[in-house]
Protein backbone atom coordinates (compact mmCIF):
# COMPACT_ATOMS: atom_id res chain seq x y z
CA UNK A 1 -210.85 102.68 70.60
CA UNK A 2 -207.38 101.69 69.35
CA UNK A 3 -204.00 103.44 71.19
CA UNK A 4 -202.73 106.30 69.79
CA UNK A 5 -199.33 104.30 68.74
CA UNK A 6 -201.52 102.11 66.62
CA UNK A 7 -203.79 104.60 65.13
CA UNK A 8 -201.41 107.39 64.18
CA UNK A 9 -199.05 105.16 61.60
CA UNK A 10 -202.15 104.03 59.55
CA UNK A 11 -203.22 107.84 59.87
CA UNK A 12 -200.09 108.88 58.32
CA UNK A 13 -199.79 105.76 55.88
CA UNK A 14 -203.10 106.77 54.82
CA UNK A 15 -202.55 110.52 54.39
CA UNK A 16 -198.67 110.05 52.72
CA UNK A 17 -201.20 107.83 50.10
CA UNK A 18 -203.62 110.10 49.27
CA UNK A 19 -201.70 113.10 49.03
CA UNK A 20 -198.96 111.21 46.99
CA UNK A 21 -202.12 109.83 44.91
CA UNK A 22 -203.20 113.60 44.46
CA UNK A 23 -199.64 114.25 43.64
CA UNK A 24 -199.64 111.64 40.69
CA UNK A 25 -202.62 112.37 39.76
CA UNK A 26 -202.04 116.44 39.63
CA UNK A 27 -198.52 116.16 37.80
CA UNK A 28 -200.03 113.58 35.22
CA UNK A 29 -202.88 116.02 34.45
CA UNK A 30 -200.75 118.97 34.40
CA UNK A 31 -198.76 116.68 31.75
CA UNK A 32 -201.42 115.73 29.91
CA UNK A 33 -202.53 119.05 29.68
CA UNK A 34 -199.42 120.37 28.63
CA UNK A 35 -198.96 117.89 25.73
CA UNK A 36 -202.31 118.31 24.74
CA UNK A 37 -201.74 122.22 24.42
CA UNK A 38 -198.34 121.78 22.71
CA UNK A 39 -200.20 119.37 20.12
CA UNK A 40 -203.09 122.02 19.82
CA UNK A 41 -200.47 124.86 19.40
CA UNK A 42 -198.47 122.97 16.96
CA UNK A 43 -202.06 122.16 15.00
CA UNK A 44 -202.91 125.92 15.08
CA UNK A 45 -199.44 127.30 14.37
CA UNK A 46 -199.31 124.83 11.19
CA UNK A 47 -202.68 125.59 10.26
CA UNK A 48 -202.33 129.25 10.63
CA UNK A 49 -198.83 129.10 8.65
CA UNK A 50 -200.29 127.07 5.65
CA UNK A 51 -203.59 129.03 5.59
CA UNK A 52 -200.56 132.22 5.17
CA UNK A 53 -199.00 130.39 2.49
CA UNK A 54 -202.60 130.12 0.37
CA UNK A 55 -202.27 133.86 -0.72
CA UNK A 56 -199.08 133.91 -1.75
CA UNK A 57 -199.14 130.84 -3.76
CA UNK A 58 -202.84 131.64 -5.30
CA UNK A 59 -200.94 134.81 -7.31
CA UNK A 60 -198.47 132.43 -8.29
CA UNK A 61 -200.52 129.35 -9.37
CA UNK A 62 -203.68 131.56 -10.92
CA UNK A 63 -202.33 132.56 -13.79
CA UNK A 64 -200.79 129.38 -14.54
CA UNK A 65 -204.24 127.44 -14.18
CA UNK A 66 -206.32 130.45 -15.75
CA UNK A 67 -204.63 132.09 -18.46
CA UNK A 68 -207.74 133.20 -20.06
CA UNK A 69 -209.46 135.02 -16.70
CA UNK A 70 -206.05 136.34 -16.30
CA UNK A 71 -205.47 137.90 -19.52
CA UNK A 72 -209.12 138.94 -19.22
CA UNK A 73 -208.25 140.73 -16.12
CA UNK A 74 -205.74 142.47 -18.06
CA UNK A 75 -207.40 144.00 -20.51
CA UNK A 76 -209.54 146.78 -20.17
């Protein structure tokens, strides 16, 4: 068995790695999985805003495109 003077450096090398390693590995995760949310909230608030903007522009653009369905609509 090695001395105690030789064994507990490598010990501590070993553990300051892995936990430093875990460290990394956590934080680049967490970042990852922060950007990725960010993207996917950016996505969905863009998609959610421009699927808003479709019924107020349809009103607008109808009776431009259909002037016959909307004078039919009219009418009684």
């Amino acid at each position: 068995m090695l001395p105690l003077s030789v064994l507990l450096p490598q010990v501590l090398v070993f553990e300051f790695s892995l936990l430093l390693e875990f460290e990394l590995l956590l934080e680049f995760s967490l970042l990852l999985e922060f950007e990725l949310l960010l993207e996917f909230s950016l996505l969905f608030e863009f998609s959610s805003q421009s699927s808003s903007l479709l019924p107020t522009l349809t009103p607008m653009v109808s009776p431009v495109l259909s002037p016959v369905a909307h004078s039919s609509q009219v009418l009684p």
